[in-house]
N, C-alpha and C. Protein backbone atom coordinates (compact mmCIF):
# COMPACT_ATOMS: atom_id res chain seq x y z
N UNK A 1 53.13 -32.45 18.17
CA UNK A 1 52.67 -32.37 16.80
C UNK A 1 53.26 -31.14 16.13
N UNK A 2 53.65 -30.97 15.09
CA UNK A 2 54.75 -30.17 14.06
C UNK A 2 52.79 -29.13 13.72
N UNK A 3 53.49 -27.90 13.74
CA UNK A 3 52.53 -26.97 13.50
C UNK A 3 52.26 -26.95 12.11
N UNK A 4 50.81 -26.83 11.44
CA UNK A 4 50.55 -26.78 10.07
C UNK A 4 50.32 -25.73 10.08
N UNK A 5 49.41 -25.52 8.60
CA UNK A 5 49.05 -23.86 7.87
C UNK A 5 48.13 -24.81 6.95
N UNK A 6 46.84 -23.82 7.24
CA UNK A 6 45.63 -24.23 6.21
C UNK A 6 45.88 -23.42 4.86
N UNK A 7 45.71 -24.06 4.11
CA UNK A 7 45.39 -23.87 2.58
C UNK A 7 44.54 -24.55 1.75
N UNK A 8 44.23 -23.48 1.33
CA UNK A 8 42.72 -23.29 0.59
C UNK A 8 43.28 -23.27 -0.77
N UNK A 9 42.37 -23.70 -2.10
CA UNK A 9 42.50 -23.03 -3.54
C UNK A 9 41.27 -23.27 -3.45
N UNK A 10 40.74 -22.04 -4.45
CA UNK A 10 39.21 -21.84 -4.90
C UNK A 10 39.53 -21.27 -6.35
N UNK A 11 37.95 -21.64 -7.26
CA UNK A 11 38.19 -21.64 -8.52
C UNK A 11 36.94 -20.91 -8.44
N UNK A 12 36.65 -20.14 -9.60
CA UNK A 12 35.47 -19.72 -9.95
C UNK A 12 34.49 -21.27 -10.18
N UNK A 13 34.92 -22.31 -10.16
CA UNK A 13 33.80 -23.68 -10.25
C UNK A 13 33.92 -23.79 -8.48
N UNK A 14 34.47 -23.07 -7.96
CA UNK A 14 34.27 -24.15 -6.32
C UNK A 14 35.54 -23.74 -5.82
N UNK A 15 36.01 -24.40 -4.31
CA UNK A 15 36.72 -24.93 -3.40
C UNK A 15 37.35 -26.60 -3.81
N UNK A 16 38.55 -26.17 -4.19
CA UNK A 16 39.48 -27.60 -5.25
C UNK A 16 39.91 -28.11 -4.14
N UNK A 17 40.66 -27.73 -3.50
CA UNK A 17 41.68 -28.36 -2.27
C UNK A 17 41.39 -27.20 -0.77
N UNK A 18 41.30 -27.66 0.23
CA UNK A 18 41.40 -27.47 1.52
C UNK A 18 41.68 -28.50 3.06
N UNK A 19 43.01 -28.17 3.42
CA UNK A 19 43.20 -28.95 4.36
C UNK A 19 44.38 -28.10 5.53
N UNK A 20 45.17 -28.96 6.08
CA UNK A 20 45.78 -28.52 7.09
C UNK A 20 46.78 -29.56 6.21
N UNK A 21 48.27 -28.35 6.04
CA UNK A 21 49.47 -28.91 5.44
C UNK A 21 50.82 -28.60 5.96
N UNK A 22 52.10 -28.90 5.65
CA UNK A 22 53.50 -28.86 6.29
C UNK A 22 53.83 -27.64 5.34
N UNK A 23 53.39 -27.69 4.31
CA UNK A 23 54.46 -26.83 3.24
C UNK A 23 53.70 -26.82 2.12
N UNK A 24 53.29 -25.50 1.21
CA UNK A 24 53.18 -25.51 -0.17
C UNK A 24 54.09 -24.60 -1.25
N UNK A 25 54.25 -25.07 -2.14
CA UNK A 25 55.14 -24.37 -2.97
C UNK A 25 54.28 -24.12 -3.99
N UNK A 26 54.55 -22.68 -4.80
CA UNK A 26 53.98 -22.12 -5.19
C UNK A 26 54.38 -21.04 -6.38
N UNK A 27 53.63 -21.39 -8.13
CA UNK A 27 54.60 -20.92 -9.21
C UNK A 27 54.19 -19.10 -9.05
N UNK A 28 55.23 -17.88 -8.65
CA UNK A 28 55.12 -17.29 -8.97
C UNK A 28 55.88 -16.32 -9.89
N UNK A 29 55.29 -15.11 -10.95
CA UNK A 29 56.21 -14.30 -11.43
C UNK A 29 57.66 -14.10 -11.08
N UNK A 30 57.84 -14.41 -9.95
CA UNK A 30 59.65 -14.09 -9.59
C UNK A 30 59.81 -15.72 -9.60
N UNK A 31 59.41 -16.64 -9.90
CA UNK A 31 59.90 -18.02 -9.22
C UNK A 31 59.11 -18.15 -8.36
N UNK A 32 59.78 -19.49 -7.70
CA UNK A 32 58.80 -21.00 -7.02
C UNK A 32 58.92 -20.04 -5.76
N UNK A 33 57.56 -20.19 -4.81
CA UNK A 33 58.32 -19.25 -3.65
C UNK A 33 57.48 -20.79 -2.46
N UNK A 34 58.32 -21.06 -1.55
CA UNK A 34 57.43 -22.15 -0.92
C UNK A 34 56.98 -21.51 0.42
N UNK A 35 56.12 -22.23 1.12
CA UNK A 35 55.55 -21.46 2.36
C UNK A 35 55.29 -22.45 3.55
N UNK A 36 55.82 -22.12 4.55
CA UNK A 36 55.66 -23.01 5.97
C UNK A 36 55.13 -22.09 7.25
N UNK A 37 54.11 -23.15 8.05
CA UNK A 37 54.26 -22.38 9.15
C UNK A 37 54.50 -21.13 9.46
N UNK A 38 54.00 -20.02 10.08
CA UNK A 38 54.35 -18.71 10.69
C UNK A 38 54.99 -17.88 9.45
N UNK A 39 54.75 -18.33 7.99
CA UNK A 39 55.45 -17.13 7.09
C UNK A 39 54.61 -15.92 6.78
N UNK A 40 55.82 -14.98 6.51
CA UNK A 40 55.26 -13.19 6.64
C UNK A 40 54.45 -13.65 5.48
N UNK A 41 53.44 -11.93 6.16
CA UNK A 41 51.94 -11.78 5.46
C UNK A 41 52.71 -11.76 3.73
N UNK A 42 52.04 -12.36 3.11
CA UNK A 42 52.47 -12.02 1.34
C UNK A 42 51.46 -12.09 0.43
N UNK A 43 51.22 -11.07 -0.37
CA UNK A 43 50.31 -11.05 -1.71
C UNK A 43 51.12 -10.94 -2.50
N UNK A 44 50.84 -11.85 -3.72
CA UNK A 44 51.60 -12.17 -5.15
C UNK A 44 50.56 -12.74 -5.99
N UNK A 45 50.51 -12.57 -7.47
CA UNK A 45 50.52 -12.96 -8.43
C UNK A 45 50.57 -14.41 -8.56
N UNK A 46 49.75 -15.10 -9.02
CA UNK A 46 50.10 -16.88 -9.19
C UNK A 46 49.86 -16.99 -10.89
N UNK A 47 51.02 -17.08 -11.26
CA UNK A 47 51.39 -17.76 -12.68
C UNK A 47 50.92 -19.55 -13.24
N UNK A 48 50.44 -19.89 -14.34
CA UNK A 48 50.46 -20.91 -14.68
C UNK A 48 51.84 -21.77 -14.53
N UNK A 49 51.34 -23.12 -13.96
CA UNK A 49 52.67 -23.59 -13.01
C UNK A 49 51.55 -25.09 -12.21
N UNK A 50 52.63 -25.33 -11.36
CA UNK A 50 52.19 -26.44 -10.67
C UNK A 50 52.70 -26.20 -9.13
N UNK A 51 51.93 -26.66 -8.70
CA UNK A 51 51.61 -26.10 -6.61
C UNK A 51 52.03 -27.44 -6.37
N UNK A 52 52.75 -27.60 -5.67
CA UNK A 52 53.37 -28.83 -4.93
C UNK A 52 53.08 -28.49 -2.90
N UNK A 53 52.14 -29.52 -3.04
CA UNK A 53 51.34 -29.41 -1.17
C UNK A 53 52.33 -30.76 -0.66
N UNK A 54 52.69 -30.21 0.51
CA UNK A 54 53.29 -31.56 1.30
C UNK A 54 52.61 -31.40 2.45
N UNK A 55 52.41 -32.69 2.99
CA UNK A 55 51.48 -33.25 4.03
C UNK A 55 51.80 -34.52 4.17
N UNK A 56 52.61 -34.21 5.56
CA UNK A 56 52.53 -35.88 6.46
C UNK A 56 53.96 -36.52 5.58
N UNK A 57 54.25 -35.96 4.95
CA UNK A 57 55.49 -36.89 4.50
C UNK A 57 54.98 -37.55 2.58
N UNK A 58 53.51 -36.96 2.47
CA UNK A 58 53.28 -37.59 0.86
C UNK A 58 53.40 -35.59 0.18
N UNK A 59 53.20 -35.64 -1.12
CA UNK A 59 53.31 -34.69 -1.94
C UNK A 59 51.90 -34.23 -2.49
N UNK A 60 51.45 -33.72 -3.43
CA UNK A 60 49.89 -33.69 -4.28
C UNK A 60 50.52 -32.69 -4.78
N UNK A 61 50.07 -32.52 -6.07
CA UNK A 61 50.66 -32.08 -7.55
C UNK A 61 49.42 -31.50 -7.67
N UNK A 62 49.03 -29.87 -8.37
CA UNK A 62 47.42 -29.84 -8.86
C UNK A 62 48.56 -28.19 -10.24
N UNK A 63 47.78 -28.61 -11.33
CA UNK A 63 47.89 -27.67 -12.28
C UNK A 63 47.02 -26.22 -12.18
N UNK A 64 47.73 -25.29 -11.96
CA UNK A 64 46.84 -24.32 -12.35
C UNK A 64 46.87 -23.20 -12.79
N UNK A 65 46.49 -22.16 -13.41
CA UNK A 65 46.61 -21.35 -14.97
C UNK A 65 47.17 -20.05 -14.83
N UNK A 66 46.70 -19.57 -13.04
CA UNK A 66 47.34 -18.36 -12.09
C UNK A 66 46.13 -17.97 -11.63
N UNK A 67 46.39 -16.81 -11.20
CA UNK A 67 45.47 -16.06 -10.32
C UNK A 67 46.46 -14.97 -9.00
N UNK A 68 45.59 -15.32 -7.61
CA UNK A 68 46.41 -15.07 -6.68
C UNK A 68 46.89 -15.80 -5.62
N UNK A 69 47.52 -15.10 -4.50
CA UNK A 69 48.04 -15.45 -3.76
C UNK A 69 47.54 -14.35 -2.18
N UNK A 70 47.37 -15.19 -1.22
CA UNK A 70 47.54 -14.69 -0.22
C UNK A 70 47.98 -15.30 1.18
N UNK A 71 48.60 -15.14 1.57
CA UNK A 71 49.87 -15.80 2.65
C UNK A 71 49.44 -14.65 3.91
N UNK A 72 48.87 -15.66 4.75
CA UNK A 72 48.78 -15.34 6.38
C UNK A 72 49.88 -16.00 7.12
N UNK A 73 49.97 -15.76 8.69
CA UNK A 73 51.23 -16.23 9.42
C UNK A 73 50.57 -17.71 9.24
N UNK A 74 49.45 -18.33 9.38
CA UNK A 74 48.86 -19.97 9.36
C UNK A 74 48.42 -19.86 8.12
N UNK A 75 48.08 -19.83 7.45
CA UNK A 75 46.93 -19.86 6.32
C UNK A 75 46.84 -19.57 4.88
N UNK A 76 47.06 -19.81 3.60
CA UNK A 76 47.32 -19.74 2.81
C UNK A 76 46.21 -19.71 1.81
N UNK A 77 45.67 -18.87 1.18
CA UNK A 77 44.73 -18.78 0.04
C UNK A 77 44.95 -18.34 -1.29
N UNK A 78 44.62 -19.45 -1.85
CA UNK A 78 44.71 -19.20 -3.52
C UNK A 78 43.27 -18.73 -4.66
N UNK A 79 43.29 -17.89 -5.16
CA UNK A 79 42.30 -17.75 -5.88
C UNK A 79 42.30 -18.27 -7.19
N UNK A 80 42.05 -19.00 -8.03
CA UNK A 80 43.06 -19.85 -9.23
C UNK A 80 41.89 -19.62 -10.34
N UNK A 81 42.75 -19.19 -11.35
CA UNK A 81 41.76 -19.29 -12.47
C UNK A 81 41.06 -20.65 -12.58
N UNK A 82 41.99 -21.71 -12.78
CA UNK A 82 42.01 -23.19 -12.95
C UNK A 82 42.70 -23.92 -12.02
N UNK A 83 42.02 -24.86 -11.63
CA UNK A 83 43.31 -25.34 -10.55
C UNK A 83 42.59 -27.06 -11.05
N UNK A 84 43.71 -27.93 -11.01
CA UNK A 84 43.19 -29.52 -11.84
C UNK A 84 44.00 -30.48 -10.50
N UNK A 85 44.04 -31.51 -10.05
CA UNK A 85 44.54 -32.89 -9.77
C UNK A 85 44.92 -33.19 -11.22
N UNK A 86 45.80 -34.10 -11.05
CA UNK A 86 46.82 -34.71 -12.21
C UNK A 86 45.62 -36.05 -12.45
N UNK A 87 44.94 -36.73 -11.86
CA UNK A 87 43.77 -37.67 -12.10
C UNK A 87 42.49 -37.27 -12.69
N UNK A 88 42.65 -35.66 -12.81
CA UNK A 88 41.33 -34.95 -13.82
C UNK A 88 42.26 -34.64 -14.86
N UNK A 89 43.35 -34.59 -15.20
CA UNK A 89 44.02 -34.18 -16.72
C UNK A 89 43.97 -35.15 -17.77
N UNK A 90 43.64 -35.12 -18.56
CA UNK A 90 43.71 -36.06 -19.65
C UNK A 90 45.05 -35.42 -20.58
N UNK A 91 46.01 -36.51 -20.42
CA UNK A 91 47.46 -36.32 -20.73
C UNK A 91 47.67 -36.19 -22.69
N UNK A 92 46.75 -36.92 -22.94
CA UNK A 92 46.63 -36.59 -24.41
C UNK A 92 46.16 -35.59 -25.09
N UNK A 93 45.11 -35.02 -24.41
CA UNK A 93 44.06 -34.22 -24.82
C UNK A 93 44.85 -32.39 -24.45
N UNK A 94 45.76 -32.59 -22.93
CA UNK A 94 46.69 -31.40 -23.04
C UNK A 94 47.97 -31.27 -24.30
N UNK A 95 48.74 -32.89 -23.85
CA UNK A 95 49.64 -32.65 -25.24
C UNK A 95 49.30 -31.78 -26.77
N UNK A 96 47.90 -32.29 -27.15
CA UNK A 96 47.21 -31.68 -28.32
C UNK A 96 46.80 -30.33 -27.95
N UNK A 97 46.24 -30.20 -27.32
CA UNK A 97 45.95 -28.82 -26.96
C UNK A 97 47.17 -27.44 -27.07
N UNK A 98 48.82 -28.06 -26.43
CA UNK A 98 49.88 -27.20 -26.30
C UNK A 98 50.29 -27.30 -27.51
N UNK A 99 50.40 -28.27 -28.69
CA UNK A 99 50.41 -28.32 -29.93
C UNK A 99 49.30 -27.17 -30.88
N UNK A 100 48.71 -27.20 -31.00
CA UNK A 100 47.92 -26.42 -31.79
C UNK A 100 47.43 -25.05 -30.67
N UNK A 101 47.81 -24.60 -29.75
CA UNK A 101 48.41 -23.28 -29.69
C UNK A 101 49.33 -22.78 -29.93
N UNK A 102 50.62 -23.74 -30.04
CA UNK A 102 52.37 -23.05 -30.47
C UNK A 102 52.46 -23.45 -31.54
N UNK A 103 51.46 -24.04 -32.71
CA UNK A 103 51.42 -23.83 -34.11
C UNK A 103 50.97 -22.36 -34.41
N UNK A 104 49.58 -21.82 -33.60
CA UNK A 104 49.06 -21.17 -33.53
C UNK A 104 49.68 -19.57 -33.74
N UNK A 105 50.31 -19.52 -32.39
CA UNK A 105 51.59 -18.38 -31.92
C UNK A 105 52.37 -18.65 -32.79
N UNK A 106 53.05 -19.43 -33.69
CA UNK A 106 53.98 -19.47 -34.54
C UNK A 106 53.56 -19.34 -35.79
N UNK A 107 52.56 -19.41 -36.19
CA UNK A 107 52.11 -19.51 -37.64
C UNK A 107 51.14 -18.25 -38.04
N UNK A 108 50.33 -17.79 -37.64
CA UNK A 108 49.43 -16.58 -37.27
C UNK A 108 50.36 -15.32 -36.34
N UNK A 109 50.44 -14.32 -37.69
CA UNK A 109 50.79 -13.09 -36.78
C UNK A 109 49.84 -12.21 -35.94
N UNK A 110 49.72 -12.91 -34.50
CA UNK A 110 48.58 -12.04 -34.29
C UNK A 110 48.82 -10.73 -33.03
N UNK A 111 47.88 -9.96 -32.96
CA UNK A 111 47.88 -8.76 -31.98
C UNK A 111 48.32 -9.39 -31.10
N UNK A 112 49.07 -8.00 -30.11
CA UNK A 112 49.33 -8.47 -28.76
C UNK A 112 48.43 -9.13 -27.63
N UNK A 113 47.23 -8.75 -28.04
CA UNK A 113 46.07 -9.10 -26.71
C UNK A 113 46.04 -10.85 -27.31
N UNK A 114 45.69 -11.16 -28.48
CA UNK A 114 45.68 -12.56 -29.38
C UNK A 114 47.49 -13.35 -28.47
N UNK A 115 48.28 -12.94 -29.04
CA UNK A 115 49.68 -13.61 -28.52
C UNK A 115 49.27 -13.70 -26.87
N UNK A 116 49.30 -13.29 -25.83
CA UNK A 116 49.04 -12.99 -24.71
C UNK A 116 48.41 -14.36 -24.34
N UNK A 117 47.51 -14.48 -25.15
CA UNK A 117 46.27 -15.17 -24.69
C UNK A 117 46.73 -16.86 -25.14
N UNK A 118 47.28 -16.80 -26.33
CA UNK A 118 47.92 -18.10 -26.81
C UNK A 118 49.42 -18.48 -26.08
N UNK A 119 49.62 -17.61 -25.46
CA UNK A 119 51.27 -17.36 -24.37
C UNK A 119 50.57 -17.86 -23.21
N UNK A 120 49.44 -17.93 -22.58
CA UNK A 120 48.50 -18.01 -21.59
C UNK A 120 48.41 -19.55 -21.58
N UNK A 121 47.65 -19.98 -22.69
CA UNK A 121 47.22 -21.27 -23.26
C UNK A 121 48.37 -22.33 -23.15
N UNK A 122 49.51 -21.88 -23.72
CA UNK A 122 50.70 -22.77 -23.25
C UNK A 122 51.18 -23.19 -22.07
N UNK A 123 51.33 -22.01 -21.70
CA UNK A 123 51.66 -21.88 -19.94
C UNK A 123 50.79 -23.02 -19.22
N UNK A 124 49.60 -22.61 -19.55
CA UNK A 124 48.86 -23.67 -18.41
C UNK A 124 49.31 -25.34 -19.39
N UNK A 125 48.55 -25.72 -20.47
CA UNK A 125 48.93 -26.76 -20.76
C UNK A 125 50.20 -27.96 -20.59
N UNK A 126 51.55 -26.86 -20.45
CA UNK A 126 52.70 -27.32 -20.20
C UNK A 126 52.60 -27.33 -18.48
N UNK A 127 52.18 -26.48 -17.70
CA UNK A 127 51.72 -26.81 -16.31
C UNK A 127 50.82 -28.31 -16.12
N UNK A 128 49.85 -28.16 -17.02
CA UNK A 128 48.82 -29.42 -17.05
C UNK A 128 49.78 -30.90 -17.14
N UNK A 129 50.58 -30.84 -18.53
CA UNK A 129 51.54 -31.92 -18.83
C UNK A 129 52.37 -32.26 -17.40
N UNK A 130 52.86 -31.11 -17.17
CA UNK A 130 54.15 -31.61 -15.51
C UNK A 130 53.32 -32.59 -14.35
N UNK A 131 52.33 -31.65 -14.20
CA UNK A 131 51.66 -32.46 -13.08
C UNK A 131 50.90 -33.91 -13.33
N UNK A 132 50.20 -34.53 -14.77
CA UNK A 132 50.35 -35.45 -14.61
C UNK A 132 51.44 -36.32 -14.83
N UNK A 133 52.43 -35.96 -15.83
CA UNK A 133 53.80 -37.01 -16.03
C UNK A 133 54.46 -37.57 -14.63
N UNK A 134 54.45 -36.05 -13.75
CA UNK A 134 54.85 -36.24 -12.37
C UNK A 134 54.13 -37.33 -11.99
N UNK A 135 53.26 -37.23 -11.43
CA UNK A 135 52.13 -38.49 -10.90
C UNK A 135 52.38 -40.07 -11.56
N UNK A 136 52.47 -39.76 -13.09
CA UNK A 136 52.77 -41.13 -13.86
C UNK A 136 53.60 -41.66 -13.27
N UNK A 137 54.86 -40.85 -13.42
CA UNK A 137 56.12 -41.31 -13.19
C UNK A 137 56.39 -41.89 -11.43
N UNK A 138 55.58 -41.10 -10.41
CA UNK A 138 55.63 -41.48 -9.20
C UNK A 138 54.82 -43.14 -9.34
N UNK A 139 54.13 -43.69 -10.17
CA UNK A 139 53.57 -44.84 -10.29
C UNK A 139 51.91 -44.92 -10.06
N UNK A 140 51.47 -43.52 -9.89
CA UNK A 140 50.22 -43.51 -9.46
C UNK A 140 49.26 -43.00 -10.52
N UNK A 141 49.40 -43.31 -12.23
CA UNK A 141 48.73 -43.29 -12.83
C UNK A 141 49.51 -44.11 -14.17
N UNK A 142 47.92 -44.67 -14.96
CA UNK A 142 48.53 -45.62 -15.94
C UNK A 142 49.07 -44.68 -16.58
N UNK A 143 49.57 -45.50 -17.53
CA UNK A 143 50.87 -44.75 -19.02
C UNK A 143 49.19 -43.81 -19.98
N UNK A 144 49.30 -43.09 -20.34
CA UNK A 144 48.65 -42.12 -20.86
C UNK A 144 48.41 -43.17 -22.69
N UNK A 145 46.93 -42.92 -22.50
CA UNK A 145 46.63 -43.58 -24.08
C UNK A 145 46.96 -42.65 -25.23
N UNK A 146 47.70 -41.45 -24.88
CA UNK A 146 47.85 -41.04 -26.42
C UNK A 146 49.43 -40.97 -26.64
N UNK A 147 50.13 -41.76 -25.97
CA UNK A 147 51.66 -41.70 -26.50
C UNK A 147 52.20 -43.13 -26.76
C-alpha cells in the first residue's frame, strides 16, 4: 500500500475535510506549493485559491479565502478562514457577488484597509467560481441557473 498523509482543514464553523490522502496542493503567497508523503516540516500563509486533494486516483476541489498552513513529515493542517466543496457554492450567487465588489474597488475611492478588504472579497469569489466550473465541467454538477 503507497504511504498517505492525513489532512485536515478546519474553519472557525468546524472540521470541513479530514482523511488519509496521496497529495494536496495548496494556493500559497509564493504559488501552488503541493505536498506528498514524508514532506519537510512547513508553515506558510494560505491565500484565497483552490486546494486540489488527490486520493486513490479521484481529485476534490474545495474553495477557500486563506488562512494557514502547517505541513508535518505525514500530516497536513489547514486553518481556513472559509473553506466550501464546489456542491455548497452557488455559482450564480458568487458570479454576482465578484461583480459588485470590482464595481466596488473600481468605482469608490476607498482607504487602504476598505481596498484590502474588497481585494480579499474577489480573491475568494474568483477561488469560489474555479472550483465549481471545475466540478461542472468534470460532469459532476448541473449547468449553473444563473448563466
Amino acid at each position: 500500500m503507497a504511504k498517505k498523509l492525513q489532512f485536515e482543514i478546519t474553519t472557525p464553523e468546524g472540521k470541513v475535510y479530514s482523511d488519509q490522502v496521496d497529495e494536496v496542493i495548496l494556493p500559497t503567497p509564493k504559488g501552488e506549493i503541493g505536498i506528498l508523503p514524508n514532506h519537510i516540516p512547513l508553515v506558510s500563509l494560505l491565500i484565497p485559491g483552490e486546494v486540489r486533494i488527490k486520493k486513490d486516483g479521484e481529485e476534490t476541489y474545495l474553495a477557500v479565502s486563506g488562512g494557514f498552513i502547517e505541513v508535518r513529515p505525514n500530516k497536513i493542517i489547514v486553518l481556513a478562514d472559509t473553506a466550501e466543496h464546489a456542491d455548497e457554492i452557488d455559482e450564480a450567487r458568487a458570479e454576482a457577488a465578484k461583480i459588485q465588489a470590482q464595481e466596488l474597488a473600481n468605482v469608490k475611492r476607498t482607504d487602504d484597509k476598505e481596498f484590502a478588504a474588497l481585494t480579499a472579497k474577489i480573491e475568494k469569489e474568483f477561488a469560489r467560481l474555479k472550483v465549481v466550473r471545475r466540478r461542472r465541467r468534470r460532469g459532476n454538477l448541473p449547468p449553473s441557473s444563473g448563466n
